[in-house]
C-alpha atoms as a PDB file:
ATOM      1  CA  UNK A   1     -16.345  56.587  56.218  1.00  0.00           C
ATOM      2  CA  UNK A   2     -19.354  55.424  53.889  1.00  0.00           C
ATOM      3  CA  UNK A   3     -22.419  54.815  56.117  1.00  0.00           C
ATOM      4  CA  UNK A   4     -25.872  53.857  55.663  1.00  0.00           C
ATOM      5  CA  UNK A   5     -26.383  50.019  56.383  1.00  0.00           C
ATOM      6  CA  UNK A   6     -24.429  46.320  56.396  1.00  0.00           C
ATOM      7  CA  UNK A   7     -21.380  46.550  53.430  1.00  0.00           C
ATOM      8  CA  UNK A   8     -21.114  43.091  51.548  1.00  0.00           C
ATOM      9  CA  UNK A   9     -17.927  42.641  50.363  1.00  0.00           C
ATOM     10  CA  UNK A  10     -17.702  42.196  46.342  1.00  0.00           C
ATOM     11  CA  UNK A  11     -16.377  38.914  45.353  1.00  0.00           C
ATOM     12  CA  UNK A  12     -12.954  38.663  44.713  1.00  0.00           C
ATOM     13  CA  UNK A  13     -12.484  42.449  46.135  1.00  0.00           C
ATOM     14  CA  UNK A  14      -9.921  42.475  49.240  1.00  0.00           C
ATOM     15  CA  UNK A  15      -8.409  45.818  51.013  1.00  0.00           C
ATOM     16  CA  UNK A  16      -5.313  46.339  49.646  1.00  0.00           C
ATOM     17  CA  UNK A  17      -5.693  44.784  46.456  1.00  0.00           C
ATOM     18  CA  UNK A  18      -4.254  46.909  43.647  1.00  0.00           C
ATOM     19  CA  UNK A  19      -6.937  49.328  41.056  1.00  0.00           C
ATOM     20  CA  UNK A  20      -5.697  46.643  38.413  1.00  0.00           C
ATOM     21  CA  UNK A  21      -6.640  43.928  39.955  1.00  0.00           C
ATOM     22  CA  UNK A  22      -9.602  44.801  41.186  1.00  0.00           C
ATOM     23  CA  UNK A  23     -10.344  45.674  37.452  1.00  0.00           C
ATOM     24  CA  UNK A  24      -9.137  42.380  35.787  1.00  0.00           C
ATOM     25  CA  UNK A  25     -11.699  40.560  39.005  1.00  0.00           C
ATOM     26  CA  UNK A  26     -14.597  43.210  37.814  1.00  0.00           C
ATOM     27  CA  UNK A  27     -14.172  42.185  34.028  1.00  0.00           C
ATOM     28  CA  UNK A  28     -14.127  38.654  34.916  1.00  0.00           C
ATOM     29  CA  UNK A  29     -17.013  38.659  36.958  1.00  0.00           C
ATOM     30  CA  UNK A  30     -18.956  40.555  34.319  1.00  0.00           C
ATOM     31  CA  UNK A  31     -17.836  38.043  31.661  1.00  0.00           C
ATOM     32  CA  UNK A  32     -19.053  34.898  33.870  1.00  0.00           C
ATOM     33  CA  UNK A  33     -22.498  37.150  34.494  1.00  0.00           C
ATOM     34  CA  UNK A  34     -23.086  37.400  31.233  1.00  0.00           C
ATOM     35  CA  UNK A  35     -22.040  33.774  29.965  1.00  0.00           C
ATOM     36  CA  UNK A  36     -18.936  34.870  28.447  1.00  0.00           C
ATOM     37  CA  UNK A  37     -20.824  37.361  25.697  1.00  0.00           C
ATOM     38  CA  UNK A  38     -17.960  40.053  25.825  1.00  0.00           C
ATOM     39  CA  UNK A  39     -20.658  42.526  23.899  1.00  0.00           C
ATOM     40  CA  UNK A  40     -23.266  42.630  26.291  1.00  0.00           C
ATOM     41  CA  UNK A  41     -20.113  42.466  29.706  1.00  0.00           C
ATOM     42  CA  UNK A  42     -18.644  45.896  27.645  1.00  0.00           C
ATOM     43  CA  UNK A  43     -22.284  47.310  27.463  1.00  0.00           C
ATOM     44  CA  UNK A  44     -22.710  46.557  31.494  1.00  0.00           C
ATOM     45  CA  UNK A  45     -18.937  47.824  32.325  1.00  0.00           C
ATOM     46  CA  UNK A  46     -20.116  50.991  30.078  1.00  0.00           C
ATOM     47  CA  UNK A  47     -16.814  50.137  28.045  1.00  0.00           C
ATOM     48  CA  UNK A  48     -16.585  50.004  24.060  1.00  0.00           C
ATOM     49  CA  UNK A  49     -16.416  45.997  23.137  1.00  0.00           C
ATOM     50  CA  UNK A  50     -13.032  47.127  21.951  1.00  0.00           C
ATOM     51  CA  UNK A  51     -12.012  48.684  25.115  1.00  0.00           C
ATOM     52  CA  UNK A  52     -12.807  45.497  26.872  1.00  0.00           C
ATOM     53  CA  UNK A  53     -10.859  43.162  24.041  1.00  0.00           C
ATOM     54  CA  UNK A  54      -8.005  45.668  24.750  1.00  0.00           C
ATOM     55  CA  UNK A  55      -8.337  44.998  28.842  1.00  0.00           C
ATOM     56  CA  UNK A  56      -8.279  41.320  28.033  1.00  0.00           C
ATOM     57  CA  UNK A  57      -5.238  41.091  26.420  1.00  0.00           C
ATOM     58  CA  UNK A  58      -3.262  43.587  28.789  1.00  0.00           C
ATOM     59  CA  UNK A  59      -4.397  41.187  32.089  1.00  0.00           C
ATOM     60  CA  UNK A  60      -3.198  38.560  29.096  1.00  0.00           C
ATOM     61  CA  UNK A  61      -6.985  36.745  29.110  1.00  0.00           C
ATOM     62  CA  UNK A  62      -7.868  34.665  25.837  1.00  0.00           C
ATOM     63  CA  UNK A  63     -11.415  35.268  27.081  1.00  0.00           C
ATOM     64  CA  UNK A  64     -14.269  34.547  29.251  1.00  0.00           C
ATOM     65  CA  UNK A  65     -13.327  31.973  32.241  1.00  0.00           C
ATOM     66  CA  UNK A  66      -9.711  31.223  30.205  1.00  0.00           C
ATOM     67  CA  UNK A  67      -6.454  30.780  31.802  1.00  0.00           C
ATOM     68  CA  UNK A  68      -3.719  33.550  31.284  1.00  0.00           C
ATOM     69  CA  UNK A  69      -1.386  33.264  28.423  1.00  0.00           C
ATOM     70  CA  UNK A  70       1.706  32.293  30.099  1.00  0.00           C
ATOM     71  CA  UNK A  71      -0.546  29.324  31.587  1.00  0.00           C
ATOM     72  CA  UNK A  72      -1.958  28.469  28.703  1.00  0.00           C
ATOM     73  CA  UNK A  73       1.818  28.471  26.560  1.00  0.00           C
ATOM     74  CA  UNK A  74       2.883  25.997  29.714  1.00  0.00           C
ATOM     75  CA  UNK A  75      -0.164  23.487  28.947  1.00  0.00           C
ATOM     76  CA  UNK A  76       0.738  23.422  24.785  1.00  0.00           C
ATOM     77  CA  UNK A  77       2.035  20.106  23.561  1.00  0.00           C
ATOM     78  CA  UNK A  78       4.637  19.460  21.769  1.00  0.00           C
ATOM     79  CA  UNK A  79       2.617  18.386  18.711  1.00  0.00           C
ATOM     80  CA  UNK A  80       1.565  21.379  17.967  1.00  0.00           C
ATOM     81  CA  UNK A  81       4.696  22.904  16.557  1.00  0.00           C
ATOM     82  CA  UNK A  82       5.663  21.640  13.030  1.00  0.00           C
ATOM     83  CA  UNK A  83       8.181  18.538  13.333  1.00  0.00           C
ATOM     84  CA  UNK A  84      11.842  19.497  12.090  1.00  0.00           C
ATOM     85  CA  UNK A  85      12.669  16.562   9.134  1.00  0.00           C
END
């Protein structure tokens, strides 16, 4: 067991939760600490800005504070594919 004083649970960190998760929660956090300046979140994680593009796109992020991809593909309109003639 780690001792030495009161443990505060990390945001968004629950027992259980998978290393992947835990990841995607620590980028996002990062991101929203950092007002969604993915230079200066890679710099804190101690990642390469490309790393962290990289880790975006696998947890299939567009971004800072953005919805996934398959959420965002539900919320597209219509309009926005070319109209068949």
């Amino acid at each position: 067991l780690i001792t030495g004083g009161p443990r505060k649970k990390a945001q968004g960190i629950e027992p259980g939760m998978s290393i992947h998760e835990m990841e995607k929660q620590l980028i996002l956090a990062t991101l929203e600490t950092e007002g969604g300046n993915q230079t200066r979140a890679a710099d804190k994680l101690g990642i390469s800005s490309r790393t962290l593009r990289n880790k975006l796109h696998e947890y299939g992020l567009r971004g800072p504070g953005t919805k996934s991809d398959v959420e965002g593909e539900a919320e597209e309109s219509p309009a926005s594919t070319p109209a068949e003639n």
